[in-house]
PDB file of N, CA and C in Angstrom:
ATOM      1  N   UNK A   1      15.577-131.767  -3.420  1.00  0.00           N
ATOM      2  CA  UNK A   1      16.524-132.459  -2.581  1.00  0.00           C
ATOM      3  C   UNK A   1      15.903-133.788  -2.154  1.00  0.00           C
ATOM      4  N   UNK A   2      16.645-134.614  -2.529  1.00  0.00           N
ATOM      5  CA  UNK A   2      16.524-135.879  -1.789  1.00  0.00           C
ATOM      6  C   UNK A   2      16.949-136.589  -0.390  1.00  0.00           C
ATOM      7  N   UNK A   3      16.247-137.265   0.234  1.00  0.00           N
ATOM      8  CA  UNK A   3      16.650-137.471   1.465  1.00  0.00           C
ATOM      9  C   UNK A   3      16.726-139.178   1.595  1.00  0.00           C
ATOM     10  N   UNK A   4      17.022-140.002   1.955  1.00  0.00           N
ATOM     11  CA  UNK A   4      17.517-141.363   2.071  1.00  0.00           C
ATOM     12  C   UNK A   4      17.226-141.601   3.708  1.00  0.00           C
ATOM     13  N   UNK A   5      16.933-142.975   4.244  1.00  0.00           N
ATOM     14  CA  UNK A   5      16.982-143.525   5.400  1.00  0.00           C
ATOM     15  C   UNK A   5      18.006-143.161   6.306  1.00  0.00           C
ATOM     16  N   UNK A   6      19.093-143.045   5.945  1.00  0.00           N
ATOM     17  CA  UNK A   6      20.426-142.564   6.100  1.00  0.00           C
ATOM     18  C   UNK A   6      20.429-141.068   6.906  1.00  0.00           C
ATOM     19  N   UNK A   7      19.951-140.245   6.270  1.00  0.00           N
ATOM     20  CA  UNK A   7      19.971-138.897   5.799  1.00  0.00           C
ATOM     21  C   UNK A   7      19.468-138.521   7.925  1.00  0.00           C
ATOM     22  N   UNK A   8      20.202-137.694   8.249  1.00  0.00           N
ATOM     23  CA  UNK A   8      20.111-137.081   9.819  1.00  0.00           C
ATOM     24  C   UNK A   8      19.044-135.388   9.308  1.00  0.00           C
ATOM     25  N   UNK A   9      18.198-135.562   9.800  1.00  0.00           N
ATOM     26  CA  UNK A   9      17.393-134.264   9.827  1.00  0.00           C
ATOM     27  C   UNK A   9      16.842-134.202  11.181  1.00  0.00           C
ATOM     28  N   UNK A  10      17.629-132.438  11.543  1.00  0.00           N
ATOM     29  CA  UNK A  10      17.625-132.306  12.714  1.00  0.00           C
ATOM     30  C   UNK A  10      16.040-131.647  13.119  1.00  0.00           C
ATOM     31  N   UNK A  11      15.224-132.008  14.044  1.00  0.00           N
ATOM     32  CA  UNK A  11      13.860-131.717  14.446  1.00  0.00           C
ATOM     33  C   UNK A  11      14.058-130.882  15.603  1.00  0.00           C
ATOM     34  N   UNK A  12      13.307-129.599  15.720  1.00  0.00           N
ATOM     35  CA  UNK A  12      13.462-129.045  17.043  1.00  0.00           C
ATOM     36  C   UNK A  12      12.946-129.692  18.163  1.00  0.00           C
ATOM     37  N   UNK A  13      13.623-129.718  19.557  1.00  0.00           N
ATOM     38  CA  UNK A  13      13.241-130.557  20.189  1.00  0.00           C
ATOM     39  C   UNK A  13      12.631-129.550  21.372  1.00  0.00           C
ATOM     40  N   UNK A  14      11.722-130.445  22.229  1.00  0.00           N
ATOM     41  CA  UNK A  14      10.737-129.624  23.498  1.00  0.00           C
ATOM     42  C   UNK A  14      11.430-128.388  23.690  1.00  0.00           C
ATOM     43  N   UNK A  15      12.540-127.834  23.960  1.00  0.00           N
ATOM     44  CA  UNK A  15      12.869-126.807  24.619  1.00  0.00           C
ATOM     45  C   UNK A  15      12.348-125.865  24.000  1.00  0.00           C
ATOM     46  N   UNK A  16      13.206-126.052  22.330  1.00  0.00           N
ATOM     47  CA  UNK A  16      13.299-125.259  20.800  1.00  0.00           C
ATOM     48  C   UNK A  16      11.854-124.628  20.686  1.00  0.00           C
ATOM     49  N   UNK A  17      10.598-125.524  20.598  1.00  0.00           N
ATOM     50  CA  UNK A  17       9.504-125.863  20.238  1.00  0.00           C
ATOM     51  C   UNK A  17       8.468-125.240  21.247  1.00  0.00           C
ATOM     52  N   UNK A  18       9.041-125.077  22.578  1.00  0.00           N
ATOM     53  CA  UNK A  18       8.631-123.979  23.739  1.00  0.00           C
ATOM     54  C   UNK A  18       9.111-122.360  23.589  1.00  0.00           C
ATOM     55  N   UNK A  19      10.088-122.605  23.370  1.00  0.00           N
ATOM     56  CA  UNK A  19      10.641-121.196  23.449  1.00  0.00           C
ATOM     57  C   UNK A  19      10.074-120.532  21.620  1.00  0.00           C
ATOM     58  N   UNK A  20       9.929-121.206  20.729  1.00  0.00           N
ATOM     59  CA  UNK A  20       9.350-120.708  19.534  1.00  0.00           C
ATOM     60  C   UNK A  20       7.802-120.169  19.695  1.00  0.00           C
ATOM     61  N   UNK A  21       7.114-120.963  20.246  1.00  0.00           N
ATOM     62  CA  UNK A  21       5.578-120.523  21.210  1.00  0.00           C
ATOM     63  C   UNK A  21       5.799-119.095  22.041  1.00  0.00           C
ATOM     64  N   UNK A  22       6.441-118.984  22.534  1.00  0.00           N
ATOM     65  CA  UNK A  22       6.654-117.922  23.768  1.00  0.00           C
ATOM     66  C   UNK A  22       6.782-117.207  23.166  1.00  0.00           C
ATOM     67  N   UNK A  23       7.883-116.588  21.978  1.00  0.00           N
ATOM     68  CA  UNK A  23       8.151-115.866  21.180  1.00  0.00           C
ATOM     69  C   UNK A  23       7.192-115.640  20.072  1.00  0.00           C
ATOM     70  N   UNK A  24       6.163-116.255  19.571  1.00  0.00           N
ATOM     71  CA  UNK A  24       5.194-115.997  18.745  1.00  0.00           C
ATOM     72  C   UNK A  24       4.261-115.032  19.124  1.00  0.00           C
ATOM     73  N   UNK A  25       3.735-114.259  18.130  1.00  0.00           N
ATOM     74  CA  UNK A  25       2.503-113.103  18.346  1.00  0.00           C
ATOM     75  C   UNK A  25       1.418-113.832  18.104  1.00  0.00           C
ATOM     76  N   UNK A  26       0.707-112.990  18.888  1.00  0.00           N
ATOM     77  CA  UNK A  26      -0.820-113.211  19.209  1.00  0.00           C
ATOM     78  C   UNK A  26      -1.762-112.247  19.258  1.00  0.00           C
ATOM     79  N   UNK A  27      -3.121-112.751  19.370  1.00  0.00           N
ATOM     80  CA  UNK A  27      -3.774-111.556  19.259  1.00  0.00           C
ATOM     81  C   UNK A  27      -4.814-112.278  19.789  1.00  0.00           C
ATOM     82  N   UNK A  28      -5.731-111.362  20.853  1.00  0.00           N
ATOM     83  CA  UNK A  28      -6.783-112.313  22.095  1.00  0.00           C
ATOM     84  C   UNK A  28      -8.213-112.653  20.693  1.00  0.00           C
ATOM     85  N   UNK A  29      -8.613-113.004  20.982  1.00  0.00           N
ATOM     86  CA  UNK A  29     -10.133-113.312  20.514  1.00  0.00           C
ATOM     87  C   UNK A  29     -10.867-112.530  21.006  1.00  0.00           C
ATOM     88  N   UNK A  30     -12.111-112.086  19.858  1.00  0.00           N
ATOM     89  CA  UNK A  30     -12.662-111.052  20.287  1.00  0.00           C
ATOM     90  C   UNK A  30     -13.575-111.117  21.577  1.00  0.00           C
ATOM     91  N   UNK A  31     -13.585-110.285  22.280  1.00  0.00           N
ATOM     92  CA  UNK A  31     -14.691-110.367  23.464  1.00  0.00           C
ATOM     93  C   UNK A  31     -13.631-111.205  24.679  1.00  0.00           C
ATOM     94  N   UNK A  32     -12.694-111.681  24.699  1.00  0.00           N
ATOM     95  CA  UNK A  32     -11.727-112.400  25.534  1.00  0.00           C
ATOM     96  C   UNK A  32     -12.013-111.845  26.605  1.00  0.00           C
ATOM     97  N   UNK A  33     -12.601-111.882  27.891  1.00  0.00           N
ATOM     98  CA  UNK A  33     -12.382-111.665  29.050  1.00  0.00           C
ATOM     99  C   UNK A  33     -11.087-111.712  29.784  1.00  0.00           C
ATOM    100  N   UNK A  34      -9.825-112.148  29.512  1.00  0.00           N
ATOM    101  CA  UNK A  34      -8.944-112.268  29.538  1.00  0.00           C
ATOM    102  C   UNK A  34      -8.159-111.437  29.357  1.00  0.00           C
ATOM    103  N   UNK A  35      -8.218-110.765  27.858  1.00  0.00           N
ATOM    104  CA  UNK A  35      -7.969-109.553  27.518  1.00  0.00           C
ATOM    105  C   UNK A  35      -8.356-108.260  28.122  1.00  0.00           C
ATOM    106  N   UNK A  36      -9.379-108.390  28.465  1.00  0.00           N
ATOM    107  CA  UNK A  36     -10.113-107.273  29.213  1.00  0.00           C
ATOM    108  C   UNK A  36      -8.741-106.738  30.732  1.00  0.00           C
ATOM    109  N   UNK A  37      -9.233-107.884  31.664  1.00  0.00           N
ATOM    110  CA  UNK A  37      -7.973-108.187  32.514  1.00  0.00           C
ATOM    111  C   UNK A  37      -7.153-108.141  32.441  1.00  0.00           C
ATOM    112  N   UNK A  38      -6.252-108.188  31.272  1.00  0.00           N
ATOM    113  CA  UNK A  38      -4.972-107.746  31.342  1.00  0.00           C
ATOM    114  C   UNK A  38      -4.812-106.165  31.149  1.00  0.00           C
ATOM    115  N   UNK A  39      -5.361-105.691  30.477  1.00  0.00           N
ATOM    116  CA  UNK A  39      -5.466-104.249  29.968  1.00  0.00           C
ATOM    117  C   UNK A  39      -5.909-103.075  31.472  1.00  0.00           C
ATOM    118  N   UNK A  40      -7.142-104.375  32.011  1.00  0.00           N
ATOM    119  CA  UNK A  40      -6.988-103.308  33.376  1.00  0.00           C
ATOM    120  C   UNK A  40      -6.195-103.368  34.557  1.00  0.00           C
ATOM    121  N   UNK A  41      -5.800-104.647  34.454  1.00  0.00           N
ATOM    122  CA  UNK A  41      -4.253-104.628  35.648  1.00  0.00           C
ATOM    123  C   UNK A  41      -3.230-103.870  35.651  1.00  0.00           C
ATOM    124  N   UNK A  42      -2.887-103.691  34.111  1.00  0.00           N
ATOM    125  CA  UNK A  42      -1.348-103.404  33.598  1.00  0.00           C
ATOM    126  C   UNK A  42      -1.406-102.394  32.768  1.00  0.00           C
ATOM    127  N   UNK A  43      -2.603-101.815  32.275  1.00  0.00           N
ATOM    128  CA  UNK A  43      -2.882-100.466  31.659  1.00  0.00           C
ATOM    129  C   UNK A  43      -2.166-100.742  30.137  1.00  0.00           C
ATOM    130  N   UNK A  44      -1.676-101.526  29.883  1.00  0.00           N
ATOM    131  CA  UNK A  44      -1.140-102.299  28.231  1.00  0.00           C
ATOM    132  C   UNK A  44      -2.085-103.116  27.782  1.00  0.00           C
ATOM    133  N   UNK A  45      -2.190-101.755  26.663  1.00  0.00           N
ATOM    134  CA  UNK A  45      -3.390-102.315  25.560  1.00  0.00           C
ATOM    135  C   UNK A  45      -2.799-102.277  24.561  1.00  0.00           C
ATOM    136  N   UNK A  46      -2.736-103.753  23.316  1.00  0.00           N
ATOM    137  CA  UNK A  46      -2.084-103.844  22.350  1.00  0.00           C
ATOM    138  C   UNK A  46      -2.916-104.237  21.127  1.00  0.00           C
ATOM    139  N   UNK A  47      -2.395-104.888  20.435  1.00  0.00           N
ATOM    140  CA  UNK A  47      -3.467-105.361  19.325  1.00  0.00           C
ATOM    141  C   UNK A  47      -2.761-106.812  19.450  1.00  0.00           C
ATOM    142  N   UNK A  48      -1.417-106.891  19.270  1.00  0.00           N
ATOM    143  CA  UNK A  48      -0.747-108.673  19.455  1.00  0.00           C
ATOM    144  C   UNK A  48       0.375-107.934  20.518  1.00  0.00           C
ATOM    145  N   UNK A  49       0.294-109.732  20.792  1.00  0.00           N
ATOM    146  CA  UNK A  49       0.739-109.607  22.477  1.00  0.00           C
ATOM    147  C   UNK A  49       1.629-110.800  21.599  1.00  0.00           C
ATOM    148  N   UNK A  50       3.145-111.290  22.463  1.00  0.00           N
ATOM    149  CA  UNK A  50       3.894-112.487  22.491  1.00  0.00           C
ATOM    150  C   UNK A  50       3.131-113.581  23.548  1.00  0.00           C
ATOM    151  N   UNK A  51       3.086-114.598  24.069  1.00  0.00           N
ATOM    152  CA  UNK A  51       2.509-115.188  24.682  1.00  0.00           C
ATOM    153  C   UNK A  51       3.530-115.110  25.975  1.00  0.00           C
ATOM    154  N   UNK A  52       4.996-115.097  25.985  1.00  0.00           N
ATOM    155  CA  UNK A  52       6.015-114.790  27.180  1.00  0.00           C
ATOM    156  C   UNK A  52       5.229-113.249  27.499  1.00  0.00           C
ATOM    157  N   UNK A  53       5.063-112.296  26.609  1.00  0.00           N
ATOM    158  CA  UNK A  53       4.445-111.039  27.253  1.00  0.00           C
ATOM    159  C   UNK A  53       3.027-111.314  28.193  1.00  0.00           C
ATOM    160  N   UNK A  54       2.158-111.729  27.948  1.00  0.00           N
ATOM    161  CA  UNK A  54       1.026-111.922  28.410  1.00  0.00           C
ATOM    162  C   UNK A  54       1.257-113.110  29.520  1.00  0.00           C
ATOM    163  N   UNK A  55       1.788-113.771  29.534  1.00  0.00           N
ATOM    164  CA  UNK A  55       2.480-115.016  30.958  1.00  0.00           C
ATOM    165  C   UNK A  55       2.525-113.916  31.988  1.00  0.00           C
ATOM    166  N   UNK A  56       3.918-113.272  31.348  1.00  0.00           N
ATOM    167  CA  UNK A  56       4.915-112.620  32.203  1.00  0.00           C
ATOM    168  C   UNK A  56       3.721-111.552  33.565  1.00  0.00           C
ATOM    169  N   UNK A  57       2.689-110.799  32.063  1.00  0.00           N
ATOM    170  CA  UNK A  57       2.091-109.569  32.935  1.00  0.00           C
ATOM    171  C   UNK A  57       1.023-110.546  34.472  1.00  0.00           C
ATOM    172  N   UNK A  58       0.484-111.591  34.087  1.00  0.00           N
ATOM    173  CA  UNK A  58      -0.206-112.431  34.681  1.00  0.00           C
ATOM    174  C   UNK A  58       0.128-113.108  35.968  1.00  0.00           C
ATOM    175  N   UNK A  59       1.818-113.589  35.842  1.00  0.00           N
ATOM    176  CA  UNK A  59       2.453-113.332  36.906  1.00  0.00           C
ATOM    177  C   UNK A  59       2.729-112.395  38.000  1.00  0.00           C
ATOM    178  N   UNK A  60       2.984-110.930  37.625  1.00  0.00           N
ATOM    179  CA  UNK A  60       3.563-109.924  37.811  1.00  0.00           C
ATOM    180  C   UNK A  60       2.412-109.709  38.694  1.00  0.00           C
ATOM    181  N   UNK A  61       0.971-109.611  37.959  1.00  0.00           N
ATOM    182  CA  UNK A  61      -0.271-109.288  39.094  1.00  0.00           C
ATOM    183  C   UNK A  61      -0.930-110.145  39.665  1.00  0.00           C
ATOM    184  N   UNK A  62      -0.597-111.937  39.514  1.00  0.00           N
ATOM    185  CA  UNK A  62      -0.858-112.506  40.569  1.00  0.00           C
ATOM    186  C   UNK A  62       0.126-112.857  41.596  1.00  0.00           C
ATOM    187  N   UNK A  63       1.018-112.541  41.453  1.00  0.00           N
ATOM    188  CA  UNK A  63       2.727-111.480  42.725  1.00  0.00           C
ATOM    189  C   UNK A  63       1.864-110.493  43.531  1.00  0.00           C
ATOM    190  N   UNK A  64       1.999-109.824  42.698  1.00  0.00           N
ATOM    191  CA  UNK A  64       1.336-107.912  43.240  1.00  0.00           C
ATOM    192  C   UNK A  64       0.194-108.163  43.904  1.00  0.00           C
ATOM    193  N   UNK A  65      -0.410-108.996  43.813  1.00  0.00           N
ATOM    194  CA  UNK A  65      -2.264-109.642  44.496  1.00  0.00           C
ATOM    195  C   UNK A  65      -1.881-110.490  45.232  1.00  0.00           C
ATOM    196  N   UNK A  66      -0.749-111.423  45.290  1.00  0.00           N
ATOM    197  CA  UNK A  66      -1.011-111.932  46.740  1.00  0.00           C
ATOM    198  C   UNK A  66      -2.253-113.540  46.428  1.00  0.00           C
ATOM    199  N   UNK A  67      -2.051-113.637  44.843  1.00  0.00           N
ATOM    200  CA  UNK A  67      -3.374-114.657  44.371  1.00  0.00           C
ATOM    201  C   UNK A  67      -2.477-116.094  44.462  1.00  0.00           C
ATOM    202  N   UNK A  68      -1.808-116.482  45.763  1.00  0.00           N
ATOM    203  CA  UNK A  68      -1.861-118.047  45.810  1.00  0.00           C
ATOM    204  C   UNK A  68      -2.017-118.333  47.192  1.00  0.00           C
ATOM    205  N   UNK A  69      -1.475-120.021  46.891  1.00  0.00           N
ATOM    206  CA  UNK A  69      -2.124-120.300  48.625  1.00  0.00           C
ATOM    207  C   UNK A  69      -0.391-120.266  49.039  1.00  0.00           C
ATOM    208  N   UNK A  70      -0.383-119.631  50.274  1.00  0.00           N
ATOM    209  CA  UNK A  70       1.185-119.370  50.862  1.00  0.00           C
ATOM    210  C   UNK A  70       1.730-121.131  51.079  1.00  0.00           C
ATOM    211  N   UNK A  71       0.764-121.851  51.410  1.00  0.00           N
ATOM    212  CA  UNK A  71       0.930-123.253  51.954  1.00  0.00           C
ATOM    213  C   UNK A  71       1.606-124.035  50.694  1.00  0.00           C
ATOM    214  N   UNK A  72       1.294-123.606  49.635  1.00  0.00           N
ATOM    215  CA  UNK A  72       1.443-124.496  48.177  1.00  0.00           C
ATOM    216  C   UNK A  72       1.615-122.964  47.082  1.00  0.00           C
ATOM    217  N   UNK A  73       2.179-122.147  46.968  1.00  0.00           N
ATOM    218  CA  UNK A  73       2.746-121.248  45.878  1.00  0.00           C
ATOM    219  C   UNK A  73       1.916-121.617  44.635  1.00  0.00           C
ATOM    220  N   UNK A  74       2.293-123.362  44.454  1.00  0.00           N
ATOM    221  CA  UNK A  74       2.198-123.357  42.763  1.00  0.00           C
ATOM    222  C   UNK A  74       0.833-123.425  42.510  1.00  0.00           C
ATOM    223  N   UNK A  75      -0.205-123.113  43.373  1.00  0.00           N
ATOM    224  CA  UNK A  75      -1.851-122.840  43.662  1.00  0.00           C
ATOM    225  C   UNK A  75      -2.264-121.296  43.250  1.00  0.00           C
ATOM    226  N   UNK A  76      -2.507-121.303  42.413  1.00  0.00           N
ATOM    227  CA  UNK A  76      -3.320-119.529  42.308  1.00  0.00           C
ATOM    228  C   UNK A  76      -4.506-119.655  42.611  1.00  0.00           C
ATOM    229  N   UNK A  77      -5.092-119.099  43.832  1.00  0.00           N
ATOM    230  CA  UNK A  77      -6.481-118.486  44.337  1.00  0.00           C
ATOM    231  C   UNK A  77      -6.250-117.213  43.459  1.00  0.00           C
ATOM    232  N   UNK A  78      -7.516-117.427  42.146  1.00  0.00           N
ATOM    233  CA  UNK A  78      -7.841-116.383  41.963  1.00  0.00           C
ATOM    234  C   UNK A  78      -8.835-115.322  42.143  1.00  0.00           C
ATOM    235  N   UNK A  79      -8.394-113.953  42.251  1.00  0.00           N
ATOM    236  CA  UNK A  79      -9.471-112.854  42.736  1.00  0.00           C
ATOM    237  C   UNK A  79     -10.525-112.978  41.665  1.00  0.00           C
ATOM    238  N   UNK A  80     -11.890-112.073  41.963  1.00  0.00           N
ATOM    239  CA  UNK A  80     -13.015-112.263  41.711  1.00  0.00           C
ATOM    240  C   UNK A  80     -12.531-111.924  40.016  1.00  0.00           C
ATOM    241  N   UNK A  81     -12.153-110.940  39.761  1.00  0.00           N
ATOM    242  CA  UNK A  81     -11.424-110.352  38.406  1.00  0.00           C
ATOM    243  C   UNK A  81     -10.979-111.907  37.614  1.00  0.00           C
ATOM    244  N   UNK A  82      -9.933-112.444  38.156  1.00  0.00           N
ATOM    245  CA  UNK A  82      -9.099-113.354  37.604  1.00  0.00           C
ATOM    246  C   UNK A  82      -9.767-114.558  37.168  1.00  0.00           C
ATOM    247  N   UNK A  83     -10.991-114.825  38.536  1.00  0.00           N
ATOM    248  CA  UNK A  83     -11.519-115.962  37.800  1.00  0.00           C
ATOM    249  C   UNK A  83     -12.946-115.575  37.280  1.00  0.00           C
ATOM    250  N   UNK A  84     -13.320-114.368  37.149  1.00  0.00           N
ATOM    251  CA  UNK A  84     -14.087-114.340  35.845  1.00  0.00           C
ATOM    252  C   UNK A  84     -13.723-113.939  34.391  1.00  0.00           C
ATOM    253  N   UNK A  85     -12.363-113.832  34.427  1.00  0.00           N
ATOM    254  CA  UNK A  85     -11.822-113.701  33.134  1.00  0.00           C
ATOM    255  C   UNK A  85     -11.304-115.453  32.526  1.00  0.00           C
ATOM    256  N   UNK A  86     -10.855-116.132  33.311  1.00  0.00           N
ATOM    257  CA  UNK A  86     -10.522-117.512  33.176  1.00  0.00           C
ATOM    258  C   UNK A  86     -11.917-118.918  33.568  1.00  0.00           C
ATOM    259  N   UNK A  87     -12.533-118.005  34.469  1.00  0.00           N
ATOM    260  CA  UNK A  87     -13.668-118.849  34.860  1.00  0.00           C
ATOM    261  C   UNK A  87     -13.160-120.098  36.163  1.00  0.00           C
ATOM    262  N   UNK A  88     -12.355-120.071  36.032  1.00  0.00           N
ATOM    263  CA  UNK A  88     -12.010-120.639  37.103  1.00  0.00           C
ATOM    264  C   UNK A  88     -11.838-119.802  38.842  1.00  0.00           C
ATOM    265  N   UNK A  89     -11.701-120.738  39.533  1.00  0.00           N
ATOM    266  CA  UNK A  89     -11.841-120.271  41.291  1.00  0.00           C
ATOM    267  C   UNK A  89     -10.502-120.556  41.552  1.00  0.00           C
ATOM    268  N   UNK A  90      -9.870-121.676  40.916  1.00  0.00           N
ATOM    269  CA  UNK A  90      -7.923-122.113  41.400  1.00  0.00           C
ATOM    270  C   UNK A  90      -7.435-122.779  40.415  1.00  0.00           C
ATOM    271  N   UNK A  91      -6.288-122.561  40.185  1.00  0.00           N
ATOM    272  CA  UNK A  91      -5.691-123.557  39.461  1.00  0.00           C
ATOM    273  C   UNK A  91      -4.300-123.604  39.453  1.00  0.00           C
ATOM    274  N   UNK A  92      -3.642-124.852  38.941  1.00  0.00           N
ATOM    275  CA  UNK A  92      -1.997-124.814  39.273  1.00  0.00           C
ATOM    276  C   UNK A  92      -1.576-124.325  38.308  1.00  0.00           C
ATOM    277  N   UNK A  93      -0.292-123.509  38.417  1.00  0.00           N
ATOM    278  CA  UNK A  93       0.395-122.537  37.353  1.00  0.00           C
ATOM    279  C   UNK A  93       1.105-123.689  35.950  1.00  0.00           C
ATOM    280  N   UNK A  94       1.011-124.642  36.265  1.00  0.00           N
ATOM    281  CA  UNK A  94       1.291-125.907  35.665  1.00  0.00           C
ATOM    282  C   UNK A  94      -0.391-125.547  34.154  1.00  0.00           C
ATOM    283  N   UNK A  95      -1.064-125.033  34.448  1.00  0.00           N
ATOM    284  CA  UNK A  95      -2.599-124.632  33.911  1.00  0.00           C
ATOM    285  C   UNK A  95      -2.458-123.722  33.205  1.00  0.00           C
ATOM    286  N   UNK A  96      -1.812-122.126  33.658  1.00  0.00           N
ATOM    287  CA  UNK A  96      -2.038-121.045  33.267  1.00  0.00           C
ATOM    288  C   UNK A  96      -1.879-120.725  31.457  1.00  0.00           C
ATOM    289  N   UNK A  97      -0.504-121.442  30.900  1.00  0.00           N
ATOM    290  CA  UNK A  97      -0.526-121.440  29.624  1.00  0.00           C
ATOM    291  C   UNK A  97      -1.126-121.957  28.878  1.00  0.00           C
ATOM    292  N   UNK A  98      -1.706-123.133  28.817  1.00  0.00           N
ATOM    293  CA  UNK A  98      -3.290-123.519  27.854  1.00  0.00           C
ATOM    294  C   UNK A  98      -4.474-122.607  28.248  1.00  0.00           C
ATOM    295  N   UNK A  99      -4.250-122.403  29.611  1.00  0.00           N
ATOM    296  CA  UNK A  99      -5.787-120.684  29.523  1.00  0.00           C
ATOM    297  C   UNK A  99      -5.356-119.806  28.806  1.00  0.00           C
ATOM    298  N   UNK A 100      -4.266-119.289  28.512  1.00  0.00           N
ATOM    299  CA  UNK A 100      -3.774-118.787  27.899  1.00  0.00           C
ATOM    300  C   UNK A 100      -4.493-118.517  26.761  1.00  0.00           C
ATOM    301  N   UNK A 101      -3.521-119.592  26.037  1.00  0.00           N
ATOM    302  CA  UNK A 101      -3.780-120.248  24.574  1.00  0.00           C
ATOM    303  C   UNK A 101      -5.078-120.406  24.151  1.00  0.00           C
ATOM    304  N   UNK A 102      -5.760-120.488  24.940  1.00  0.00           N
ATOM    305  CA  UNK A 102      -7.680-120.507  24.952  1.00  0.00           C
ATOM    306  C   UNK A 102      -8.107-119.349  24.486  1.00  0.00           C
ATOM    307  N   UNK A 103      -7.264-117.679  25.419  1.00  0.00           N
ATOM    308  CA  UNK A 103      -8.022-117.148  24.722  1.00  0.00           C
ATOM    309  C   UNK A 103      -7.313-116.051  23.671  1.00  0.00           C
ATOM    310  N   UNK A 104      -6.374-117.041  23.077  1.00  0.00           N
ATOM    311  CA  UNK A 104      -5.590-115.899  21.946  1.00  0.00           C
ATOM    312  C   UNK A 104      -5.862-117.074  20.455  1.00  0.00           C
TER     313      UNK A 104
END
């Protein structure tokens, strides 16, 4: 097939291109501290995870923990657990999906 200057080819755009990520499988890297943490929060141990699955559980137990600052929400103080699996002490949830992605 040929295509010309002319020719409209439609590109997925940011939303498309987010929501295709979220929906993709994964699988942590070995030794992931990350992994570890999720498995003992949420007792779900898998071999591939979706990346919306692994968000979602991360949320759910920094909810259930009580891990932000009440003053600013979009702040996670994380517990001793959280930030030795991420290595970090705080960070904005604006953060959480490239830690993510770090360790899958």
């Amino acid at each position: 097939m040929n295509f010309t200057m002319n020719d409209k080819v439609a590109l997925p755009g940011p939303v498309e291109l987010n929501k295709n990520l979220l929906n993709s499988v994964f699988k942590f890297q070995p030794l992931s501290k990350l992994k570890k943490f999720v498995i003992n929060k949420t007792g779900v141990e898998k071999t591939h995870y979706t990346l919306a699955e692994i968000l979602t559980m991360l949320k759910d137990v920094i909810r259930r923990e009580g891990m932000f600052d009440s003053a600013n929400p979009s702040v996670i103080l994380c517990s001793r657990d959280l930030e030795e699996a991420l290595n970090m002490r705080a960070l904005h949830v604006t953060e959480v999906r490239d830690l993510v992605l770090s360790h899958i």
